[in-house]
PDB file of N, CA and C in Angstrom:
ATOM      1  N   UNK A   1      -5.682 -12.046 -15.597  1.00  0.00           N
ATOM      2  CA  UNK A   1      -5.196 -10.788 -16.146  1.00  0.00           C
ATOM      3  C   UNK A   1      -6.262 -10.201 -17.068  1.00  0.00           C
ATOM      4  N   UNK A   2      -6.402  -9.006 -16.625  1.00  0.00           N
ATOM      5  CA  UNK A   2      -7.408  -8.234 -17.663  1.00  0.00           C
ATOM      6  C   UNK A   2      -6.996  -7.824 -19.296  1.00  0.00           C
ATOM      7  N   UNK A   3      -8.091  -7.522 -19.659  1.00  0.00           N
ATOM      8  CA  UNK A   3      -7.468  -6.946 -20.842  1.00  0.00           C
ATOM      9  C   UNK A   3      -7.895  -5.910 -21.125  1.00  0.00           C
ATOM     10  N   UNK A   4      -6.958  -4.538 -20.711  1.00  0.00           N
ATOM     11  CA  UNK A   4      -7.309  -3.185 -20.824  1.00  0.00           C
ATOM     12  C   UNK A   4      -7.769  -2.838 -22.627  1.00  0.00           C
ATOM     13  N   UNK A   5      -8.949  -2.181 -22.406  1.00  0.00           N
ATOM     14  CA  UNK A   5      -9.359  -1.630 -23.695  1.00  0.00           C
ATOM     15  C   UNK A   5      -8.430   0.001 -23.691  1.00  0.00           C
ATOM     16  N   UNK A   6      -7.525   0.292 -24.424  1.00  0.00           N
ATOM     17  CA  UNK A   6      -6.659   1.408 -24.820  1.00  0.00           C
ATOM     18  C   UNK A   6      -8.315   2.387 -25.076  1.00  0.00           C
ATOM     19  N   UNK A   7      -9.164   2.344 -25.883  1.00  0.00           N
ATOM     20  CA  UNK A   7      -9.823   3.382 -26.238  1.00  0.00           C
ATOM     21  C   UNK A   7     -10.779   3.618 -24.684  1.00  0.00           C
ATOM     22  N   UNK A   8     -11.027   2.579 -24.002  1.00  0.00           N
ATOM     23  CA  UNK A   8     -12.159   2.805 -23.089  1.00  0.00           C
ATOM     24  C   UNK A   8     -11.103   3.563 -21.867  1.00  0.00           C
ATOM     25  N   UNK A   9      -9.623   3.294 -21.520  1.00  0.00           N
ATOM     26  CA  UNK A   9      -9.345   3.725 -20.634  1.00  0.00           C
ATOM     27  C   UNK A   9      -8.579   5.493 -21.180  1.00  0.00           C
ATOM     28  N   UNK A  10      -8.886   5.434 -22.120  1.00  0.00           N
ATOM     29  CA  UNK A  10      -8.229   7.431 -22.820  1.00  0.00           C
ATOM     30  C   UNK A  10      -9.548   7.596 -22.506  1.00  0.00           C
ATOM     31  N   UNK A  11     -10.699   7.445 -22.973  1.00  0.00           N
ATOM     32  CA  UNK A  11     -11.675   8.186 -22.693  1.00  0.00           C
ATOM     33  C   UNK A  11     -12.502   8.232 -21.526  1.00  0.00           C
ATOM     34  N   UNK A  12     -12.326   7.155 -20.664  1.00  0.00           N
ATOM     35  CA  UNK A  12     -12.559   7.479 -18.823  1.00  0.00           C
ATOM     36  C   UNK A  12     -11.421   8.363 -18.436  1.00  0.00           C
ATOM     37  N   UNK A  13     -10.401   8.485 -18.615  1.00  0.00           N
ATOM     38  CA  UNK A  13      -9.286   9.337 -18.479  1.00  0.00           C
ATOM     39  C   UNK A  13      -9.634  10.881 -18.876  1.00  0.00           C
ATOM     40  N   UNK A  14     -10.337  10.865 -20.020  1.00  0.00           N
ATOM     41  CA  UNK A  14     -10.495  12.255 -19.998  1.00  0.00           C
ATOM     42  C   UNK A  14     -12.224  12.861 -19.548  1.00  0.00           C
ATOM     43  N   UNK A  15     -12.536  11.789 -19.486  1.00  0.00           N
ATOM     44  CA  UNK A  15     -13.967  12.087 -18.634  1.00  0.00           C
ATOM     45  C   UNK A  15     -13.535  12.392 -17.337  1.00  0.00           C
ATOM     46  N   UNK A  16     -12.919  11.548 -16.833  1.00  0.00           N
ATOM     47  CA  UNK A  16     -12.744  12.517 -15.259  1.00  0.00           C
ATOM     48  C   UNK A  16     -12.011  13.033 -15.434  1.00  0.00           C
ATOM     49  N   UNK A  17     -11.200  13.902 -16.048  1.00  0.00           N
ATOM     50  CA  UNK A  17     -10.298  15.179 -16.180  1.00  0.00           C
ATOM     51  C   UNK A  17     -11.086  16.302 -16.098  1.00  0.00           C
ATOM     52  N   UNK A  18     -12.369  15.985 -17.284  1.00  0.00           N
ATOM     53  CA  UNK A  18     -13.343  17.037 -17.868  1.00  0.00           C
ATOM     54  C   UNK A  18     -14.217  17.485 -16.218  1.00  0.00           C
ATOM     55  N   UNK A  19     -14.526  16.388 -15.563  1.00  0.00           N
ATOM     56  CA  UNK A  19     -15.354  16.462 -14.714  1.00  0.00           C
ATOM     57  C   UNK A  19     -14.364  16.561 -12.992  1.00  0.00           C
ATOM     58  N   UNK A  20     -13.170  17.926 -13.272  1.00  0.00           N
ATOM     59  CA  UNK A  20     -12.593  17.580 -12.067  1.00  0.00           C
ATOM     60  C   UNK A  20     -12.606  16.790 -11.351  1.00  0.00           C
ATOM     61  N   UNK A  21     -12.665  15.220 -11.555  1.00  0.00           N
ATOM     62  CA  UNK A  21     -12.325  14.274 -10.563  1.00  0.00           C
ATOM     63  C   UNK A  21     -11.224  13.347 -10.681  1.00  0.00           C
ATOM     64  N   UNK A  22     -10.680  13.777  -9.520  1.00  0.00           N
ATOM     65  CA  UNK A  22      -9.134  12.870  -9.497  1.00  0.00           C
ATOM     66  C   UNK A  22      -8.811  11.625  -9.050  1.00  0.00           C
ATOM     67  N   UNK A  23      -8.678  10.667 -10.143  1.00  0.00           N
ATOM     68  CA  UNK A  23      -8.867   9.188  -9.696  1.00  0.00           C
ATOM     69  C   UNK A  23      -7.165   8.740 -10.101  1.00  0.00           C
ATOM     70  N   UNK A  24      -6.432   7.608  -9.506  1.00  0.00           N
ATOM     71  CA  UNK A  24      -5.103   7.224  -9.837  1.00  0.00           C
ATOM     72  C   UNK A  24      -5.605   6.208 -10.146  1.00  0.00           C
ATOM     73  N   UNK A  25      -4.301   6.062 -11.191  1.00  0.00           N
ATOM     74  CA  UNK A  25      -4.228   4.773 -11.988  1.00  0.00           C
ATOM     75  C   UNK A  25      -4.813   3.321 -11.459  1.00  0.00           C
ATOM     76  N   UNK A  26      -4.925   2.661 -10.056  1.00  0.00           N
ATOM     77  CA  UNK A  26      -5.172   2.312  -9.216  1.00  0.00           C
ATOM     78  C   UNK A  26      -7.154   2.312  -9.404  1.00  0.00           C
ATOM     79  N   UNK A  27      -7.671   3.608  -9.251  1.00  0.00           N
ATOM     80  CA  UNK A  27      -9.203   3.944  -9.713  1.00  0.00           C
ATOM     81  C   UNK A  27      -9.364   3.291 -11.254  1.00  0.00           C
ATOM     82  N   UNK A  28      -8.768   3.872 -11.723  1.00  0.00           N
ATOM     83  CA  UNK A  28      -8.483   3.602 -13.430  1.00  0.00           C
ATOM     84  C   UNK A  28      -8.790   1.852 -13.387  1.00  0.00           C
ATOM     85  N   UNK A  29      -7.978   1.352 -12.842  1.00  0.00           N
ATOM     86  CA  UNK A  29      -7.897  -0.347 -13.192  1.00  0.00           C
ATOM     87  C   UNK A  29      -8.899  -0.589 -12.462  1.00  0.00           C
ATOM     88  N   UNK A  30      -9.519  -0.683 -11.453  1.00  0.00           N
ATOM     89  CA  UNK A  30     -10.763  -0.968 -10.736  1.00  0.00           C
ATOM     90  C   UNK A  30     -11.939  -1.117 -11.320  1.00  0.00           C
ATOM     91  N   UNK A  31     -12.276   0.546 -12.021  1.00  0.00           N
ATOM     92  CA  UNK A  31     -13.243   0.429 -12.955  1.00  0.00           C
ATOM     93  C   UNK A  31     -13.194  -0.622 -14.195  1.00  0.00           C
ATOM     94  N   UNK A  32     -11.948  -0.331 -15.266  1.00  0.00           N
ATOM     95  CA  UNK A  32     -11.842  -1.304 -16.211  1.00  0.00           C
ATOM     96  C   UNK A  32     -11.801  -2.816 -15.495  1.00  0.00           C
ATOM     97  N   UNK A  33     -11.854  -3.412 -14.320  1.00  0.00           N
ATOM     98  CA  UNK A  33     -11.941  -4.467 -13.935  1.00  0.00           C
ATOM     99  C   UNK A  33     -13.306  -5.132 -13.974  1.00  0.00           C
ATOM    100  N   UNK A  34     -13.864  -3.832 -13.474  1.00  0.00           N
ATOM    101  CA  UNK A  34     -15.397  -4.012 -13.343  1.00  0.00           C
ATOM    102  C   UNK A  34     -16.390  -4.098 -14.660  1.00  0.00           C
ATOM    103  N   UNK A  35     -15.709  -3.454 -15.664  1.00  0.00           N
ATOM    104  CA  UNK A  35     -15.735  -3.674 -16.949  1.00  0.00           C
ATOM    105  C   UNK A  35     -15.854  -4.480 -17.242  1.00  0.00           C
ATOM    106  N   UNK A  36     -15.025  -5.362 -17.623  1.00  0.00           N
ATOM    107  CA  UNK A  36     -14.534  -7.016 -17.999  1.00  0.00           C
ATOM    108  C   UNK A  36     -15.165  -7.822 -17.485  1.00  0.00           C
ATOM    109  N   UNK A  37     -15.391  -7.322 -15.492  1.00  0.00           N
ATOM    110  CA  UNK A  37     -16.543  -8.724 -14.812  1.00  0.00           C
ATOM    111  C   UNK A  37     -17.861  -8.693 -15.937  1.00  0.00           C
ATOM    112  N   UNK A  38     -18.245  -7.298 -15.604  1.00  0.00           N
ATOM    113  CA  UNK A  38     -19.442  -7.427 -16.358  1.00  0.00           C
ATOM    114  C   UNK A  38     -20.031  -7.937 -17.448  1.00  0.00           C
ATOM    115  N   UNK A  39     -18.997  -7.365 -18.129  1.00  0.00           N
ATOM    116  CA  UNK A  39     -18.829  -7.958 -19.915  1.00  0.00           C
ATOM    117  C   UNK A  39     -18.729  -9.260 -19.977  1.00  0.00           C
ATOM    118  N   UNK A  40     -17.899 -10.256 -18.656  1.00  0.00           N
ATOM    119  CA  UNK A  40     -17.975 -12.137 -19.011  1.00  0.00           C
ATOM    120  C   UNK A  40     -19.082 -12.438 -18.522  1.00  0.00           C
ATOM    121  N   UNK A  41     -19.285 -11.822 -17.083  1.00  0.00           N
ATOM    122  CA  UNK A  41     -20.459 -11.921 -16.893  1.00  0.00           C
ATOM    123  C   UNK A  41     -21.835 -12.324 -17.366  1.00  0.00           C
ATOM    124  N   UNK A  42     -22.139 -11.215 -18.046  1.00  0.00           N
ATOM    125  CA  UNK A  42     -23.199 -11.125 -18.979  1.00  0.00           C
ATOM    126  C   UNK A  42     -23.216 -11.613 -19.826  1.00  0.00           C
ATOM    127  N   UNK A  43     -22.122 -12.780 -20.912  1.00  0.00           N
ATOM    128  CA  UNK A  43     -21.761 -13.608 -21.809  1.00  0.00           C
ATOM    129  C   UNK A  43     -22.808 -14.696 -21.121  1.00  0.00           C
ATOM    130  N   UNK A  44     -22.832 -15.412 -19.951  1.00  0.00           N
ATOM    131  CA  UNK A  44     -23.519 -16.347 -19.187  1.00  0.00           C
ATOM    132  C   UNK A  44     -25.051 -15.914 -18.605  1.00  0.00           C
ATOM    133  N   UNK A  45     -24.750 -14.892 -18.330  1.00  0.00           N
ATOM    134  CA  UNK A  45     -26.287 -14.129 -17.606  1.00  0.00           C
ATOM    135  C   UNK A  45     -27.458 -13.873 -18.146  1.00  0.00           C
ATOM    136  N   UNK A  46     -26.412 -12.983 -19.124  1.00  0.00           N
ATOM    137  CA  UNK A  46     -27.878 -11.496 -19.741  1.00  0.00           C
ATOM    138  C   UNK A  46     -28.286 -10.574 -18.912  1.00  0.00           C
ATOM    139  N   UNK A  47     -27.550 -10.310 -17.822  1.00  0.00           N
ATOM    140  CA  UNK A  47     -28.129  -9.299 -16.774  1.00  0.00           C
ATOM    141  C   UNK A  47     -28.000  -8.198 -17.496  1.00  0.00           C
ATOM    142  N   UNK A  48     -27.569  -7.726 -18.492  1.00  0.00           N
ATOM    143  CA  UNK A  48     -27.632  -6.384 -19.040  1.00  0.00           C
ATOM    144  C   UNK A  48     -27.932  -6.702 -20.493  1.00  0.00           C
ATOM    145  N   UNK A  49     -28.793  -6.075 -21.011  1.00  0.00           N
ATOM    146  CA  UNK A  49     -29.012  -6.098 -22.760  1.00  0.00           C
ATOM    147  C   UNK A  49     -27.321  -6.233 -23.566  1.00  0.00           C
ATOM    148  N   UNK A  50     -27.111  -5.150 -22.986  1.00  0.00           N
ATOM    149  CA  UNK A  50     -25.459  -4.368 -24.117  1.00  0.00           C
ATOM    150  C   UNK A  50     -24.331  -6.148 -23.814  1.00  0.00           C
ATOM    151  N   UNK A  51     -24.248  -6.739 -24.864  1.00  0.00           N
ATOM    152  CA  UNK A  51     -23.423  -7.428 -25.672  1.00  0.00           C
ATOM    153  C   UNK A  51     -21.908  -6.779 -25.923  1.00  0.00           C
ATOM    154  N   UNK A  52     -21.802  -5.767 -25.923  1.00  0.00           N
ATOM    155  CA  UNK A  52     -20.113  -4.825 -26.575  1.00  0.00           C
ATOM    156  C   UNK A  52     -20.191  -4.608 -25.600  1.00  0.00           C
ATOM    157  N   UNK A  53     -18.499  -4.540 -25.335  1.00  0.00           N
ATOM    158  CA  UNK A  53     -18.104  -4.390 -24.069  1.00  0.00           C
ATOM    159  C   UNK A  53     -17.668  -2.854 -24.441  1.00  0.00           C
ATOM    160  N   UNK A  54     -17.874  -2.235 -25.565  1.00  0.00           N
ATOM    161  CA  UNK A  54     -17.990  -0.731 -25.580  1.00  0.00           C
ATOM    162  C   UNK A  54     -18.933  -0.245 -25.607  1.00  0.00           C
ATOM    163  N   UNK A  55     -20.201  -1.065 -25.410  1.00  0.00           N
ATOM    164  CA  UNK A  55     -21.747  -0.613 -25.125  1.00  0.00           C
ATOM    165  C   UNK A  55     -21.589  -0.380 -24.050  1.00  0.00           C
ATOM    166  N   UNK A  56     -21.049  -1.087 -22.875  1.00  0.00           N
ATOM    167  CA  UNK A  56     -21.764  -1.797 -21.579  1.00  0.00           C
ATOM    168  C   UNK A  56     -20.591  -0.599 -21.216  1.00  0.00           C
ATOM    169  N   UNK A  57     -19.224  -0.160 -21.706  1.00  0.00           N
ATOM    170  CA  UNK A  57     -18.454   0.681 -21.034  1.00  0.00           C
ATOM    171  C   UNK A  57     -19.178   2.080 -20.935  1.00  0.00           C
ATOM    172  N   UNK A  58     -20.288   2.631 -22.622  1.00  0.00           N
ATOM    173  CA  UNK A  58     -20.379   4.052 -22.562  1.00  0.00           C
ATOM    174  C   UNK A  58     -22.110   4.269 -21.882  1.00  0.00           C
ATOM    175  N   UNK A  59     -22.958   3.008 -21.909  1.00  0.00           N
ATOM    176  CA  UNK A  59     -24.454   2.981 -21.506  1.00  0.00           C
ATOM    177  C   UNK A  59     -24.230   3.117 -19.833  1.00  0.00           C
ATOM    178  N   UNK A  60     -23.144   2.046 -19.542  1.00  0.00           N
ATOM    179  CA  UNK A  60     -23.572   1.566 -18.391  1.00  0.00           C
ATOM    180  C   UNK A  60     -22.309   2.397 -17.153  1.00  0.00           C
ATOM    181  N   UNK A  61     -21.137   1.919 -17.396  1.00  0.00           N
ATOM    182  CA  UNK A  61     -20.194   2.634 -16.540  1.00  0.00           C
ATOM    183  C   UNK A  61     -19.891   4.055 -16.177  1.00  0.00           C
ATOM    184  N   UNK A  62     -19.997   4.646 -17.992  1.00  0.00           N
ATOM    185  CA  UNK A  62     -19.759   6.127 -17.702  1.00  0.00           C
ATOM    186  C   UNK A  62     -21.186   6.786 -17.143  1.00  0.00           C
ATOM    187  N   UNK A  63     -21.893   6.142 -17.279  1.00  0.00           N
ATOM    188  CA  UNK A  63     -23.383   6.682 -17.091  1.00  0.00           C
ATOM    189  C   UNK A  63     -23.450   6.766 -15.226  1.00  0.00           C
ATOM    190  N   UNK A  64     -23.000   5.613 -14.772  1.00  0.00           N
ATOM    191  CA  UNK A  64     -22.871   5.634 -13.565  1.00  0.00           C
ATOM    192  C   UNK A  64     -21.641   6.656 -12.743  1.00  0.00           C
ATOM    193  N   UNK A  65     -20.719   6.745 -13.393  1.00  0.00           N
ATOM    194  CA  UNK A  65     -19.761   8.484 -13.323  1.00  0.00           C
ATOM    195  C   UNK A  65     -20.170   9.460 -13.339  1.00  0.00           C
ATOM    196  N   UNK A  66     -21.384   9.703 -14.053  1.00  0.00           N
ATOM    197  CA  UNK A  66     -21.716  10.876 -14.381  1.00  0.00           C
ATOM    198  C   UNK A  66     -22.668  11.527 -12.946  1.00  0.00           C
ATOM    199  N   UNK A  67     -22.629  11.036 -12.293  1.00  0.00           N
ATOM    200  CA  UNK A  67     -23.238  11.361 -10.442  1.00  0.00           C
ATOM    201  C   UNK A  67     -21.953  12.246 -10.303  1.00  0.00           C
ATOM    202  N   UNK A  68     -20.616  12.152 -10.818  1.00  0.00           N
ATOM    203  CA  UNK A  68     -19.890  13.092 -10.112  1.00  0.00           C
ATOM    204  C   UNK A  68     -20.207  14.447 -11.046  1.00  0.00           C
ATOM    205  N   UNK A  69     -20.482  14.902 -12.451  1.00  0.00           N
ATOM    206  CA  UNK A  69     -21.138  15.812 -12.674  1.00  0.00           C
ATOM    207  C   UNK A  69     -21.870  17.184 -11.716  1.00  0.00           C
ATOM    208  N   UNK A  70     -22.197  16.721 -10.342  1.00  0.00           N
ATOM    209  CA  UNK A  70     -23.287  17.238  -9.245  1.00  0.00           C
ATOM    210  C   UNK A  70     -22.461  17.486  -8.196  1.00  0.00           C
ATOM    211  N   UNK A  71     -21.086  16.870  -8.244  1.00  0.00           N
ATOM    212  CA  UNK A  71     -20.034  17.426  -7.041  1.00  0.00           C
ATOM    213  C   UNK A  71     -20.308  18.828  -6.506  1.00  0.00           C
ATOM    214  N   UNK A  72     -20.231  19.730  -7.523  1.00  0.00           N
ATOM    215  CA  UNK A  72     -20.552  21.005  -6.999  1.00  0.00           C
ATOM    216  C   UNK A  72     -21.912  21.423  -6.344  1.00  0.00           C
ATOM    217  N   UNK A  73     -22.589  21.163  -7.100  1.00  0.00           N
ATOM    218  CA  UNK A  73     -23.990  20.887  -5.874  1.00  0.00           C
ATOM    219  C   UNK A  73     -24.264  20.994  -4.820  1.00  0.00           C
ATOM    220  N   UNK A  74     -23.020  19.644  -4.405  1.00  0.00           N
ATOM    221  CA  UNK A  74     -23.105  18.933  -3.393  1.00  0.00           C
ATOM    222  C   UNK A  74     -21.888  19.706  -2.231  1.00  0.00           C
ATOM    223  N   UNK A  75     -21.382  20.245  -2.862  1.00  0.00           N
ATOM    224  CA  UNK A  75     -20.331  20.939  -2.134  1.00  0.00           C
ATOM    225  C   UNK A  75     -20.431  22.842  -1.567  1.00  0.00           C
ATOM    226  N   UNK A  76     -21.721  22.948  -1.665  1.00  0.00           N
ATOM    227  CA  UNK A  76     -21.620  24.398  -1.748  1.00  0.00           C
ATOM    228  C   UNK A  76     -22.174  24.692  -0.327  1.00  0.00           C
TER     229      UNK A  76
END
């Protein structure tokens, strides 16, 4: 069982609001899953510098979201 971060999942929540993209709750837990791998992950690894798992949520995850930013771009 995971353990949802309340602040990391309001503010992916309103990042893809901001960035018209419509993900269900379902998207929502996937990502924060991927979260958490990473974050134990990297407790053993070091594959990523970021230590906080609210580093590794705003450096690394939202950073990788931000490709949908270009939707329109891509859609015209």
């Amino acid at each position: 069982m995971i353990k949802i971060n309340n602040t990391c999942e309001n503010t992916l929540r309103n990042y893809l609001t901001e960035m018209e993209v419509d993900f269900d709750d379902n998207d929502i837990l996937k990502i924060l899953t991927l979260l958490d791998e990473i974050h134990n992950f990297n407790k053993t690894t070091n594959i990523i510098g970021s230590k906080e798992k609210d580093e590794i949520f705003f450096r690394h995850i939202l950073d990788c979201l931000s490709i949908f930013n270009l939707k329109n771009e891509f859609n015209q």
